[in-house]
N, C-alpha and C. Protein backbone atom coordinates (compact mmCIF):
# COMPACT_ATOMS: atom_id res chain seq x y z
N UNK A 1 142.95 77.09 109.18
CA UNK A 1 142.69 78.48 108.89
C UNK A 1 142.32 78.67 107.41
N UNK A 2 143.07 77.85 106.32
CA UNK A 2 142.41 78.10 105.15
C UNK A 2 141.13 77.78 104.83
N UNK A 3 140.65 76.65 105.81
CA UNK A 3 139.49 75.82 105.21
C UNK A 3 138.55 76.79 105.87
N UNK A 4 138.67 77.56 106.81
CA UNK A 4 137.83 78.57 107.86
C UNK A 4 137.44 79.41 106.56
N UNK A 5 139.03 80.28 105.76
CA UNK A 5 138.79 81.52 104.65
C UNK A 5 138.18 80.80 103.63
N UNK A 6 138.35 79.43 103.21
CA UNK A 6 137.53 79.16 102.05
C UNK A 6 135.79 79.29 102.11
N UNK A 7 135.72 78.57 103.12
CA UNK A 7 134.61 78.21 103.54
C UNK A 7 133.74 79.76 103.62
N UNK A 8 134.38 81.01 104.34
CA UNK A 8 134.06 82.08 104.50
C UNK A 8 133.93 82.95 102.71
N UNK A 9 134.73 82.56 102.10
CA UNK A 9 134.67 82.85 100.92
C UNK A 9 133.49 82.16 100.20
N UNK A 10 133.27 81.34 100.27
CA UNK A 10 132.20 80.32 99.18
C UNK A 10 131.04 80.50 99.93
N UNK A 11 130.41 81.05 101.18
CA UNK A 11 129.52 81.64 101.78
C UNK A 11 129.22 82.47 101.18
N UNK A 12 129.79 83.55 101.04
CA UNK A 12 129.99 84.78 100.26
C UNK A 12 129.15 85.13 99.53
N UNK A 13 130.27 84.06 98.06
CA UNK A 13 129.48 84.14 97.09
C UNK A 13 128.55 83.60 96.98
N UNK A 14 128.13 82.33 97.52
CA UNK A 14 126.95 81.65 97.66
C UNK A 14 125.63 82.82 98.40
N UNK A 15 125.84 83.82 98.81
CA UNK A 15 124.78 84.98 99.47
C UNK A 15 124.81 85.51 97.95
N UNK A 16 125.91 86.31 97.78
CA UNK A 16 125.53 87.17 96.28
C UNK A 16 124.62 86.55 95.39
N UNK A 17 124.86 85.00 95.00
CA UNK A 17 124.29 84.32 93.70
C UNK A 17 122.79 84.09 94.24
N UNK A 18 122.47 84.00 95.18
CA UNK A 18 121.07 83.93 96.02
C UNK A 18 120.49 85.34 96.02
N UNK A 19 121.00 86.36 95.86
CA UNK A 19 120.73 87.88 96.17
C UNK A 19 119.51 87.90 95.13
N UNK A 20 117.78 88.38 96.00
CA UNK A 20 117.33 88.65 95.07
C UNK A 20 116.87 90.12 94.95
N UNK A 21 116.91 90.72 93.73
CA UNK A 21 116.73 92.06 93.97
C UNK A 21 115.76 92.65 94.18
N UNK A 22 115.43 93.60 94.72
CA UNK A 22 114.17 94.24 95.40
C UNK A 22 113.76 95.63 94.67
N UNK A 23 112.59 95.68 94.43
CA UNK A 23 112.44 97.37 93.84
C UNK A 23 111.23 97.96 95.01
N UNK A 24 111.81 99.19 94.98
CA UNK A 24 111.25 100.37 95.70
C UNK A 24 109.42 100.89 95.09
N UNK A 25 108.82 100.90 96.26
CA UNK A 25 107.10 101.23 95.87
C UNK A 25 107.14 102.44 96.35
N UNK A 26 106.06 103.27 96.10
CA UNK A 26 105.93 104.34 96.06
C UNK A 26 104.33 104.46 96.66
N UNK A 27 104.42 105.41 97.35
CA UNK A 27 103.08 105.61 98.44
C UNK A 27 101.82 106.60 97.30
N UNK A 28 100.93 106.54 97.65
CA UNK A 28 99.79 106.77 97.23
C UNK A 28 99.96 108.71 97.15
N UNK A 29 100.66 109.41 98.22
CA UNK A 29 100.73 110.34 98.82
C UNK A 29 101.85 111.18 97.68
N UNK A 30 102.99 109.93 97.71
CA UNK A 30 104.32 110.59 96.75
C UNK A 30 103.71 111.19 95.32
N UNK A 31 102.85 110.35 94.61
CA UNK A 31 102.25 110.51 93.35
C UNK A 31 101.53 111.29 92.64
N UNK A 32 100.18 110.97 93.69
CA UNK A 32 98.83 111.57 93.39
C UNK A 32 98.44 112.74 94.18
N UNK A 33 97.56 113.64 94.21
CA UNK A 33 97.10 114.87 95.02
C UNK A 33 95.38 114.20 95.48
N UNK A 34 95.78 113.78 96.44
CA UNK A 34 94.46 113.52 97.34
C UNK A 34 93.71 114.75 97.53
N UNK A 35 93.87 115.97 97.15
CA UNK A 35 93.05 117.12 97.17
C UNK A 35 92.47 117.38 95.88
N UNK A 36 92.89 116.64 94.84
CA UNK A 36 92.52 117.29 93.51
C UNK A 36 92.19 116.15 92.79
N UNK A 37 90.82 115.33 93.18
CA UNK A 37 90.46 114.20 92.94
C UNK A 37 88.93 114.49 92.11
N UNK A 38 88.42 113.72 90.71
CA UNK A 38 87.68 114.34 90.45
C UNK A 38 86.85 113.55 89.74
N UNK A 39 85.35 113.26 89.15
CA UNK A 39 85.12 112.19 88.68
C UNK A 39 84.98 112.08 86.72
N UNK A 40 84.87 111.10 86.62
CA UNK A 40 85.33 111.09 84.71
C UNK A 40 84.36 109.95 84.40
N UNK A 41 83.68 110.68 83.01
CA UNK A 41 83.12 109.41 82.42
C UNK A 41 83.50 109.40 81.19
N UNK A 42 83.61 108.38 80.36
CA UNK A 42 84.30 108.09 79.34
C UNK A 42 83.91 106.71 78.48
N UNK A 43 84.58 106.11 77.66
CA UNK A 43 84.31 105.12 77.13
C UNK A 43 85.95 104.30 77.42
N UNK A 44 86.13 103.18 78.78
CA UNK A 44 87.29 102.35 78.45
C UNK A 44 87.66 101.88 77.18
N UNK A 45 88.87 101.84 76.96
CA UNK A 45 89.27 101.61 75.87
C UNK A 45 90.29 100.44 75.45
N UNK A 46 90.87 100.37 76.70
CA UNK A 46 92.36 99.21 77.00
C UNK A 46 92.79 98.95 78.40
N UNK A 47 93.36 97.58 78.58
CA UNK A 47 93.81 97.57 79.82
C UNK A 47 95.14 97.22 79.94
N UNK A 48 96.23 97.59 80.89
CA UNK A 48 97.33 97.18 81.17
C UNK A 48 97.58 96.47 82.02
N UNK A 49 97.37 95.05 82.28
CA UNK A 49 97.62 93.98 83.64
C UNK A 49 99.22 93.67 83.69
N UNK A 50 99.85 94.69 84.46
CA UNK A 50 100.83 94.39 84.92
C UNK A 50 101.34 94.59 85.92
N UNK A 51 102.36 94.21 86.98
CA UNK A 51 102.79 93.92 88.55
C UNK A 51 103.40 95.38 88.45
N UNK A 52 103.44 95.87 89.23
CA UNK A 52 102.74 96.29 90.29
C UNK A 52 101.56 96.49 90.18
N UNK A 53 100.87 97.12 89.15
CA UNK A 53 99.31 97.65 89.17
C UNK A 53 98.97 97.83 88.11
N UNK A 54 97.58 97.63 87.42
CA UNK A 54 97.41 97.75 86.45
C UNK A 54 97.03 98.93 85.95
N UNK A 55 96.99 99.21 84.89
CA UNK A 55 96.80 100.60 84.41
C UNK A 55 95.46 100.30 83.29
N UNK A 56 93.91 101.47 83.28
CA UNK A 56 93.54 101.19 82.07
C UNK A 56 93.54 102.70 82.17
N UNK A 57 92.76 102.71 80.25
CA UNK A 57 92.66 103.68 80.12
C UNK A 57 91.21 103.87 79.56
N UNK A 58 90.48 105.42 79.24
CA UNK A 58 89.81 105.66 78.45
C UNK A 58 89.96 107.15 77.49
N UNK A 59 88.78 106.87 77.23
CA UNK A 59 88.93 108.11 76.38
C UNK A 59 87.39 109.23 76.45
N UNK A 60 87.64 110.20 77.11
CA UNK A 60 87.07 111.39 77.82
C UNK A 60 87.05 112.22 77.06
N UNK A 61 85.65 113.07 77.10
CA UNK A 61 85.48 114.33 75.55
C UNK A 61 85.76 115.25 77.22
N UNK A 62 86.85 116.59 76.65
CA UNK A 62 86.82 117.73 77.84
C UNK A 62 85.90 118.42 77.24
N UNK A 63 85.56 119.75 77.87
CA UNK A 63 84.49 120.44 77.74
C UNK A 63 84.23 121.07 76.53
N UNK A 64 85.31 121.04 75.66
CA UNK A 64 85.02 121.66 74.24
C UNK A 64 84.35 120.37 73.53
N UNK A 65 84.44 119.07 73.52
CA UNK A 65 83.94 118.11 72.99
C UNK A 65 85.27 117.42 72.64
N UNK A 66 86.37 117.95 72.45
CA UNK A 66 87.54 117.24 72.36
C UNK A 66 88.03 115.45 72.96
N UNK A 67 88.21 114.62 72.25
CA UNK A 67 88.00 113.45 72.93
C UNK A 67 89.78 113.73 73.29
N UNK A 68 89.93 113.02 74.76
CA UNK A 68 91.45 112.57 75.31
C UNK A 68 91.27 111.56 75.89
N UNK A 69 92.56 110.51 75.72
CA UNK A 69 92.74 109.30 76.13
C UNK A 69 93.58 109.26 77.41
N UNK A 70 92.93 109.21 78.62
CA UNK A 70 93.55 108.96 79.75
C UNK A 70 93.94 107.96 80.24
N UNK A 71 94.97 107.68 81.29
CA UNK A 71 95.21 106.62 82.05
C UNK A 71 95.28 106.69 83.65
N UNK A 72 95.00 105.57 84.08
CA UNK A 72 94.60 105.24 85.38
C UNK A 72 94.94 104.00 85.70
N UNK A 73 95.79 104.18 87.38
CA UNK A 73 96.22 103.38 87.80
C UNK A 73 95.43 103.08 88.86
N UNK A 74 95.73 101.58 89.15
CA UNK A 74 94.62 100.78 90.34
C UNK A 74 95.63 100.44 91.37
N UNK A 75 94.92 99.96 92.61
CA UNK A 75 95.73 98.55 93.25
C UNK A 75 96.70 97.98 92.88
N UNK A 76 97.61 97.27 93.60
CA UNK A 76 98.51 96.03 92.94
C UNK A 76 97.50 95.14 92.82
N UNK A 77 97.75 94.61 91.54
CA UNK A 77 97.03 93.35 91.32
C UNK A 77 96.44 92.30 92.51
N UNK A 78 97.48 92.12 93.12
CA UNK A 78 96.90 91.22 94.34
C UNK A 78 95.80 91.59 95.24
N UNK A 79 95.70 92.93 95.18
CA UNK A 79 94.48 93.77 96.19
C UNK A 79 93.71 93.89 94.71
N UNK A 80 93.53 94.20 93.96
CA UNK A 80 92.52 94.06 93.24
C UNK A 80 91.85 92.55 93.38
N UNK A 81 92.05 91.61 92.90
CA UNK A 81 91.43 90.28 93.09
C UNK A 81 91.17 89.61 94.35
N UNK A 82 91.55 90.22 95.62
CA UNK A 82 90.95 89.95 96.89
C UNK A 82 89.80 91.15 97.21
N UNK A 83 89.63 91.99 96.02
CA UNK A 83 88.54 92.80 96.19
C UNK A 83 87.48 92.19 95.29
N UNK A 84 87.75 91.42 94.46
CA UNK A 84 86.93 90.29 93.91
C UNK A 84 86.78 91.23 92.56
N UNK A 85 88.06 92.03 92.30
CA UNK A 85 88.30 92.71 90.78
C UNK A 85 89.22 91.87 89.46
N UNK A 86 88.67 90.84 89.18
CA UNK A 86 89.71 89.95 88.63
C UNK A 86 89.99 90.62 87.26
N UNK A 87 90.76 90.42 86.13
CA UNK A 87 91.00 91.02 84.93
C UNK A 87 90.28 90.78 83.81
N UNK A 88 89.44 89.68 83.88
CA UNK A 88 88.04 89.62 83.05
C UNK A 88 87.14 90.29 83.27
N UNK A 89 87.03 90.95 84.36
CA UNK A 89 85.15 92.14 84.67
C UNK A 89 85.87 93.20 83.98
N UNK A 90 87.60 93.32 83.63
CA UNK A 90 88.25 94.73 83.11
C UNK A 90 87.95 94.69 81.31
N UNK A 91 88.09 93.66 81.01
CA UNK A 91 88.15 93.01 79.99
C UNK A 91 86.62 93.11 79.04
N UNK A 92 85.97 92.82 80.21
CA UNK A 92 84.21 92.44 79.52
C UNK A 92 84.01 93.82 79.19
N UNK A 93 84.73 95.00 79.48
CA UNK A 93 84.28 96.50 79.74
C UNK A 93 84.80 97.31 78.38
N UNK A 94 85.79 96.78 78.17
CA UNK A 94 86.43 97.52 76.67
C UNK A 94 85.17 97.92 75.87
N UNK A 95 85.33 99.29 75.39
CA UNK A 95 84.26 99.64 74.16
C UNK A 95 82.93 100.05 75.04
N UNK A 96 83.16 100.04 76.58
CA UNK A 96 81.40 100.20 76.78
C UNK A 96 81.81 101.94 78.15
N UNK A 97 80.81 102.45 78.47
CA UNK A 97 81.00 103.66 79.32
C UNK A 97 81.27 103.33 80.50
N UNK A 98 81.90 103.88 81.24
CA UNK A 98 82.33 103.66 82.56
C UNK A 98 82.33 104.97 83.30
N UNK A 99 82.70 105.29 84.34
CA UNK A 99 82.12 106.22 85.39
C UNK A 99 83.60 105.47 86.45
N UNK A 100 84.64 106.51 86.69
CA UNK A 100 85.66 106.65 87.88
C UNK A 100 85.79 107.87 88.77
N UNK A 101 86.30 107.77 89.67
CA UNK A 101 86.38 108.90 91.08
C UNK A 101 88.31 108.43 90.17
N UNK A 102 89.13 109.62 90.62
CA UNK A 102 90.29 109.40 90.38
C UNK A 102 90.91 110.88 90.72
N UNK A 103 91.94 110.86 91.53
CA UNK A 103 93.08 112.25 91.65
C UNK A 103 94.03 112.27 90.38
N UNK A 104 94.30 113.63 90.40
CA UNK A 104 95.40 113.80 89.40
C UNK A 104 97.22 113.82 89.74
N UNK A 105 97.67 113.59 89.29
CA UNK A 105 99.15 113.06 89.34
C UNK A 105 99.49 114.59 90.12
N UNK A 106 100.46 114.46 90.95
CA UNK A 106 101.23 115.49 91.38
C UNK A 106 102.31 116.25 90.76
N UNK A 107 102.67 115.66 89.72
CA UNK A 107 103.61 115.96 89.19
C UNK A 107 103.36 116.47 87.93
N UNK A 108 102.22 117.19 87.44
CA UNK A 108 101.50 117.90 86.49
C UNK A 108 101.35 117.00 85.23
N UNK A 109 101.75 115.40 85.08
CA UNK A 109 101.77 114.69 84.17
C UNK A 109 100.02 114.52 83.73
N UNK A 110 99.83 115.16 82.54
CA UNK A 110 98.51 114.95 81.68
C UNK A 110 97.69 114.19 81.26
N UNK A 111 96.60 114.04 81.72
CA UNK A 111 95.75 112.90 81.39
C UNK A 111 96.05 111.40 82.24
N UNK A 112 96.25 112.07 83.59
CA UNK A 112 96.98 110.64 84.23
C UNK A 112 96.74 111.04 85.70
N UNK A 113 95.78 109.97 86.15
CA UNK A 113 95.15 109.65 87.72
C UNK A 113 95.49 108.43 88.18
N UNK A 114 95.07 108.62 89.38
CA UNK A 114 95.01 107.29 90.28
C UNK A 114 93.56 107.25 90.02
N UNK A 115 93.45 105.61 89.72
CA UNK A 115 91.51 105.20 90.03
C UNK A 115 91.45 104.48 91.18
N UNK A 116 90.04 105.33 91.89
CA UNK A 116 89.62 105.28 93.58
C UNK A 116 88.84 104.30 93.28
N UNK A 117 87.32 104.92 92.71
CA UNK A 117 85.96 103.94 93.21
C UNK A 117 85.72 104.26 91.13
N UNK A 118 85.10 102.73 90.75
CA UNK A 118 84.76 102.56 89.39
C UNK A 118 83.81 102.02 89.41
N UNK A 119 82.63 102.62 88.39
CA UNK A 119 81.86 102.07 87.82
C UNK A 119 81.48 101.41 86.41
N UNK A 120 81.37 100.00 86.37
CA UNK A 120 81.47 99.91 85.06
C UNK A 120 79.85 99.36 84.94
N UNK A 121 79.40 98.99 83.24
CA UNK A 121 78.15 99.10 82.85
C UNK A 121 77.30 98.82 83.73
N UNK A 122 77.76 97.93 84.43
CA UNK A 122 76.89 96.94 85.46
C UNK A 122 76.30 97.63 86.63
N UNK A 123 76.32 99.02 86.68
CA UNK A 123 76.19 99.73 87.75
C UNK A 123 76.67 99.58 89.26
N UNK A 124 77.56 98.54 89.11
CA UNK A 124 78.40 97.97 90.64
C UNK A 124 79.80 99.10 90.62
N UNK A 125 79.41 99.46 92.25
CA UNK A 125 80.65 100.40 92.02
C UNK A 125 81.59 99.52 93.07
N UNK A 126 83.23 99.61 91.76
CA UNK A 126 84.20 99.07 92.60
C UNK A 126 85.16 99.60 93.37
N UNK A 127 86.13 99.04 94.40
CA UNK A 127 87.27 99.78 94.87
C UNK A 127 88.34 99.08 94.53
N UNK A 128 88.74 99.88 93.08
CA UNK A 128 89.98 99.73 92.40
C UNK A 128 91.47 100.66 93.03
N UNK A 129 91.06 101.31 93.62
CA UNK A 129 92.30 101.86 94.66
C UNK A 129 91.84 103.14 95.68
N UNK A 130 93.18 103.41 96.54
CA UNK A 130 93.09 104.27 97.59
C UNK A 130 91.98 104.93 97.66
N UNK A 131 91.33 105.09 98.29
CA UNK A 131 89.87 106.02 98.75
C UNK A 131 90.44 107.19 98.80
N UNK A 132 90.21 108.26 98.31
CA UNK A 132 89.93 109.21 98.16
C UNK A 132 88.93 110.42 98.54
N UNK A 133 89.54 111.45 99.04
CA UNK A 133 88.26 112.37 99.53
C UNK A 133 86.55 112.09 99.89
């Protein structure tokens, strides 16, 4: 009977020390307003390659001529590069005009979309995330 509780014990902990932790994703729907999707041209400026998704940004004159630096989120990385979007075509783009379809955050946060369909110099338009309207 002890060697049963040891054994049941050192299982145990042997599950806990194996435990790997998991984080929670968030749907396309929770975030962004698929009704209030709109298109932007700008000059990219930076990119953020990181897991879950990468983020770039640019920088957009609004209608007074005012320049603002937005950000935009893509795909998880992994669906970007099976879309044949690797992080060098993001890269080659810094400093040059670009052209995105993108919704605005639901949560009234400023200067901050999801990016749908992108165009960069090359006139190839990509699908950097969720389709949109």
């Amino acid at each position: 009977m002890k060697r049963l509780a040891a054994a049941a014990a050192a299982a145990a902990m042997l599950a806990v020390l194996l435990t790997v932790p998991t984080y929670a994703h968030h749907s396309f729907a929770a975030e962004f307003d698929a009704n209030n999707c709109r298109d932007f041209t700008g000059t990219f400026t930076k990119l953020d390659w990181q897991s879950p998704h990468a983020y770039f940004y640019m920088d957009i004159k609004d209608a007074s001529g005012k320049v603002e630096t937005w950000s935009f989120q893509t795909y998880a990385l992994i669906t970007l590069r099976r879309a044949g979007n690797d992080r060098q075509i993001f890269l080659d783009n810094i400093g040059k005009d670009v052209w995105v379809r993108g919704c605005l955050a639901k949560n009234g946060r400023q200067h901050y979309a999801a990016a749908g369909t992108l165009k960069f110099s090359d006139g190839v338009l990509r699908q950097v995330g969720q389709l949109q309207d």
